[in-house]
C-alpha atoms as a PDB file:
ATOM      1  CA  UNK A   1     110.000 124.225  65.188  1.00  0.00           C
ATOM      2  CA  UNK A   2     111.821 122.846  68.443  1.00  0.00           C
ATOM      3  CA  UNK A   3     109.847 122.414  71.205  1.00  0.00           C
ATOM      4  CA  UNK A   4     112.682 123.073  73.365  1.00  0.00           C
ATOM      5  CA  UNK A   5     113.483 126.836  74.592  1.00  0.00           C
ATOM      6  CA  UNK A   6     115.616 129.088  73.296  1.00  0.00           C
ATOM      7  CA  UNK A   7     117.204 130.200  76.712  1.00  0.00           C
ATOM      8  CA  UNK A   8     120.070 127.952  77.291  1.00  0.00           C
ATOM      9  CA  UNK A   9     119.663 127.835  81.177  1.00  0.00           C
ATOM     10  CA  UNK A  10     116.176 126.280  80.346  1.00  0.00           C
ATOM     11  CA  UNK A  11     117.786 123.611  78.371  1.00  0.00           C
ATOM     12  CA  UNK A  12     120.103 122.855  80.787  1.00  0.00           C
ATOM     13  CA  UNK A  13     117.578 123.005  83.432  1.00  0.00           C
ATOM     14  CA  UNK A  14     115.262 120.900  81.148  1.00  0.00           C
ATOM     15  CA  UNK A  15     117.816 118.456  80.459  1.00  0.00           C
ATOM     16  CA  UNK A  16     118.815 117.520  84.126  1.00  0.00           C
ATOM     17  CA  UNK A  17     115.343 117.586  85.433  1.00  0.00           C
ATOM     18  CA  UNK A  18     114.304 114.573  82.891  1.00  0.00           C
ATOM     19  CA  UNK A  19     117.818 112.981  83.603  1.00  0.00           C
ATOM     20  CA  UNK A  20     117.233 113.133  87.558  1.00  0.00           C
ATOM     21  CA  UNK A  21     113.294 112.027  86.609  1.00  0.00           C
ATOM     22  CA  UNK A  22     114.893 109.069  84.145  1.00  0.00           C
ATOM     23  CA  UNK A  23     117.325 107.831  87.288  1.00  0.00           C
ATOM     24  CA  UNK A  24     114.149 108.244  89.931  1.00  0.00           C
ATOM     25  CA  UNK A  25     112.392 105.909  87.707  1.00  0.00           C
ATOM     26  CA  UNK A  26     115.144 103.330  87.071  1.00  0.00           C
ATOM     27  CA  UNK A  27     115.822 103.183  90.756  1.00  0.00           C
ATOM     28  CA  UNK A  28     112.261 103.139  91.933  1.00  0.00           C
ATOM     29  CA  UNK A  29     111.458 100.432  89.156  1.00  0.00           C
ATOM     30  CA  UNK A  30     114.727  98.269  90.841  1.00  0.00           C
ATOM     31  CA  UNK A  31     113.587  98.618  94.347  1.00  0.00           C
ATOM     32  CA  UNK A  32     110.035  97.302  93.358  1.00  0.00           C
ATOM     33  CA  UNK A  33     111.686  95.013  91.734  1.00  0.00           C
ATOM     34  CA  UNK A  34     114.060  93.782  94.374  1.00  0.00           C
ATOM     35  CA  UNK A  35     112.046  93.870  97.496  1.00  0.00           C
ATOM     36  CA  UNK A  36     108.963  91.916  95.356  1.00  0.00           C
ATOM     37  CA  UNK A  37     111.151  89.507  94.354  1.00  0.00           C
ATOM     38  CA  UNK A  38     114.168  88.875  96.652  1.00  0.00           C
ATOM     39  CA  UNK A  39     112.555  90.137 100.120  1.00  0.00           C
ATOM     40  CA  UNK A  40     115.668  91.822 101.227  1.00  0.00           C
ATOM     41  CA  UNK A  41     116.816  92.604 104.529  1.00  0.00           C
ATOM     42  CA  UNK A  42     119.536  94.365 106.626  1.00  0.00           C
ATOM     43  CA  UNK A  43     121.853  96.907 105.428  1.00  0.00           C
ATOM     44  CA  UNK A  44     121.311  96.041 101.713  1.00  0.00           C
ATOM     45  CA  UNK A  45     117.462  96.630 102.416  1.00  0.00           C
ATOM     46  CA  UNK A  46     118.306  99.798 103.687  1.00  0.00           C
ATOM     47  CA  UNK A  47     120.157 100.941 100.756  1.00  0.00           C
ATOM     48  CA  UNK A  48     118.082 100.180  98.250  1.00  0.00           C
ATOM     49  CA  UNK A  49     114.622 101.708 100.218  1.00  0.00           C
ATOM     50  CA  UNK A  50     116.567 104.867 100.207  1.00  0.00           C
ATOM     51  CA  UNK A  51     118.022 104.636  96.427  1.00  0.00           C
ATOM     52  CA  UNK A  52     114.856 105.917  94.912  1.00  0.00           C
ATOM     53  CA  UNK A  53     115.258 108.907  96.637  1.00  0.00           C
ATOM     54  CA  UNK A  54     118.640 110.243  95.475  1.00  0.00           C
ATOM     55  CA  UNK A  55     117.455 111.546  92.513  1.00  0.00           C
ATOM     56  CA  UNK A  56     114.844 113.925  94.610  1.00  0.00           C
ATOM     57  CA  UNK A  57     117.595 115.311  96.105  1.00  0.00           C
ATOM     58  CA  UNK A  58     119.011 116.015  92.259  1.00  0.00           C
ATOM     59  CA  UNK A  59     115.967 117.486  91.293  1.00  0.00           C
ATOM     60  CA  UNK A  60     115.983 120.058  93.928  1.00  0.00           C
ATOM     61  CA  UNK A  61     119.767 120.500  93.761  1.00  0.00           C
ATOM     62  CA  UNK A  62     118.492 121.420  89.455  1.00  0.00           C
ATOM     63  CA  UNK A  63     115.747 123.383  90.536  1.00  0.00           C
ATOM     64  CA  UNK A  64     118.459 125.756  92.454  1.00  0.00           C
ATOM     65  CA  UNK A  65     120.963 125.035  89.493  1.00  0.00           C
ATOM     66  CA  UNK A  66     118.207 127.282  87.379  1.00  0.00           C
ATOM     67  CA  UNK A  67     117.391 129.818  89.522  1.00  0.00           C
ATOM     68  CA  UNK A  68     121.009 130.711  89.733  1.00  0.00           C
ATOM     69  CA  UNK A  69     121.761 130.458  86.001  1.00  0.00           C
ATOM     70  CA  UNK A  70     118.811 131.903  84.782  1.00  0.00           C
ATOM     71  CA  UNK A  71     119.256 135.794  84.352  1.00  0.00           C
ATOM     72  CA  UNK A  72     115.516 136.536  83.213  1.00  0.00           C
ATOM     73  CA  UNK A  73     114.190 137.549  86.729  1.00  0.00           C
ATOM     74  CA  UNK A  74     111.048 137.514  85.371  1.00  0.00           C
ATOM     75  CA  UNK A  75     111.212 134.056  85.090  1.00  0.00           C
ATOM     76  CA  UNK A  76     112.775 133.053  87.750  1.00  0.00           C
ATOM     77  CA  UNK A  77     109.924 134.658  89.767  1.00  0.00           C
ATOM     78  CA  UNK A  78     107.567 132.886  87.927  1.00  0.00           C
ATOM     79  CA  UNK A  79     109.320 129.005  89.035  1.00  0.00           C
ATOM     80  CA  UNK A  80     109.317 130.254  92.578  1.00  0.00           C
ATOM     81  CA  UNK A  81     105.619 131.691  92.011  1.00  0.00           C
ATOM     82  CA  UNK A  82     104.981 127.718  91.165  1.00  0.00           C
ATOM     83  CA  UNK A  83     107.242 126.172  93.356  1.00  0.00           C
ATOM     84  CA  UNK A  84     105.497 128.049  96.202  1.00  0.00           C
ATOM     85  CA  UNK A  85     102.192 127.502  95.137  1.00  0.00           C
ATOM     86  CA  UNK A  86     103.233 123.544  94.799  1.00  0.00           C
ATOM     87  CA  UNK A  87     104.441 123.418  98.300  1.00  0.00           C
ATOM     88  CA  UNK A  88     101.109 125.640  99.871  1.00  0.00           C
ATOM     89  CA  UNK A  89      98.851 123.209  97.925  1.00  0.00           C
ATOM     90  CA  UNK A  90     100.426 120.261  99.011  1.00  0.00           C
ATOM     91  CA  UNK A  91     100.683 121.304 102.877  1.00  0.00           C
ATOM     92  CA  UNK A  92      96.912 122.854 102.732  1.00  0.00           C
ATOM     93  CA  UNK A  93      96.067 118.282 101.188  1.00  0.00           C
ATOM     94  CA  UNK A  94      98.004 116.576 103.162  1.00  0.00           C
ATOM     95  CA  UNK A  95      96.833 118.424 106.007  1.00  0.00           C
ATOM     96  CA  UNK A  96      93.189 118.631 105.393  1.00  0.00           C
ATOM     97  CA  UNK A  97      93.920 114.645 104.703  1.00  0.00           C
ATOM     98  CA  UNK A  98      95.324 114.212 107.989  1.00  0.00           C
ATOM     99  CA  UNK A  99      92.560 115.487 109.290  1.00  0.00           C
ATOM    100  CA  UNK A 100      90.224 113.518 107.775  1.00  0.00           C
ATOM    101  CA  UNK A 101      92.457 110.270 108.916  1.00  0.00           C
ATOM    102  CA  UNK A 102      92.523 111.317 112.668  1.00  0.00           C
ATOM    103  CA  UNK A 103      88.778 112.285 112.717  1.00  0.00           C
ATOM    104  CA  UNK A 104      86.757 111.206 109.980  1.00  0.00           C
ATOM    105  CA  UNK A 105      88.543 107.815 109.949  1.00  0.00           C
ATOM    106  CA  UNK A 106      89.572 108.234 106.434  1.00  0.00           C
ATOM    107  CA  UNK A 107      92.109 106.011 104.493  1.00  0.00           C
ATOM    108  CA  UNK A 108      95.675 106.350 105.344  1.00  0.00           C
ATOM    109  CA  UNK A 109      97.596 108.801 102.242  1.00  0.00           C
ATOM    110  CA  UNK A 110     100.811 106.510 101.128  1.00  0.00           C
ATOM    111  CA  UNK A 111     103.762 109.369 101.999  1.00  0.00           C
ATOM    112  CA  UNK A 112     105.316 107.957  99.640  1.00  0.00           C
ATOM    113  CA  UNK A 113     102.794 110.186  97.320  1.00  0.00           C
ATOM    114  CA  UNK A 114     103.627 112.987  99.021  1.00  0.00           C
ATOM    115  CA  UNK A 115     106.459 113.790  96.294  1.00  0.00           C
ATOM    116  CA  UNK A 116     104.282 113.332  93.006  1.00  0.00           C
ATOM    117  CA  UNK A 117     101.211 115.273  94.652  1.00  0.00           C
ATOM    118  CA  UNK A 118     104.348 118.572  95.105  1.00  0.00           C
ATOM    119  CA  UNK A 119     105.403 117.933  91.091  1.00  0.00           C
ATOM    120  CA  UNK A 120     101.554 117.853  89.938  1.00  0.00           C
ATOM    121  CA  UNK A 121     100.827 120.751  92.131  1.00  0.00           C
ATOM    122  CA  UNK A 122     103.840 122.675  91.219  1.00  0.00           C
ATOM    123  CA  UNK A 123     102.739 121.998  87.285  1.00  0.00           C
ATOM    124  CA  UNK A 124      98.899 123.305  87.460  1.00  0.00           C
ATOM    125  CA  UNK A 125     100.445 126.452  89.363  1.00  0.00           C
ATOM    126  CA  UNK A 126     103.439 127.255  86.683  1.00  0.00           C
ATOM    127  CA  UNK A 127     100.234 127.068  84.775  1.00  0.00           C
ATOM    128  CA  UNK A 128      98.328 129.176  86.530  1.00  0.00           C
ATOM    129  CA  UNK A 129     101.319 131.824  87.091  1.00  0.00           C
ATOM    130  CA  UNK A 130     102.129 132.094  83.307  1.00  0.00           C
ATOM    131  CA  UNK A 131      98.332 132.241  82.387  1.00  0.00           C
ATOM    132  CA  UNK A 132      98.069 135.028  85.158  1.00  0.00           C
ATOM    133  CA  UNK A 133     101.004 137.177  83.263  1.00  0.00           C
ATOM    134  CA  UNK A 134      99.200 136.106  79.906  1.00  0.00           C
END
């Protein structure tokens, strides 16, 4: 039994999402990397603080990839059911957070979390979606 799916716009979908993921990891790992132990500046510094970043544009450029090849519309609907609910619940924390920064003098939230708090989110509501239709 393959734990893959049978639909072959989910494989494809599957398969660039972990390749974009595998490239955001390799480039975030190098910029760590770099600026830790080189302390770049100028132009190059530039560069590589942006590099990491690419590969979020891939993921959403996959993300639309899917909805376009995938003829269930049933599941379609349920992506942009999570996608949705990823993006409310990560406005509705970062807002409440910036809240508590300006008037509760709360710790300052990295932005650079911003990204992995959406991909959680969007996960626990795909979750929540299919469990709903359940």
């Amino acid at each position: 039994m393959s734990c893959l799916p049978k639909n072959s716009a989910a494989r494809r979908y599957l398969y660039r999402l972990f390749t974009t993921l595998a490239f955001y990891i390799a480039f975030l790992v190098t910029a760590v990397w770099a600026f830790s132990r080189y302390h770049l500046t100028g132009a190059l510094a530039y560069l590589l603080a942006v590099l990491p970043a690419l590969p979020i544009v891939g993921m959403v450029v996959v993300v639309g990839l899917y909805l376009a090849e995938e003829k269930d519309e049933f599941q379609r609907a349920v992506l942009v059911q999570a996608l949705l609910g990823g993006i409310g619940a990560t406005l509705v924390v970062t807002t409440a957070w910036g809240f508590l920064e300006n008037y509760a003098h709360f710790q300052r939230l990295n932005i650079l979390m911003i990204w992995p708090l959406y991909l959680i989110f969007v996960g626990i509501s795909y979750g929540l979606v299919k469990a709903r239709y359940r």
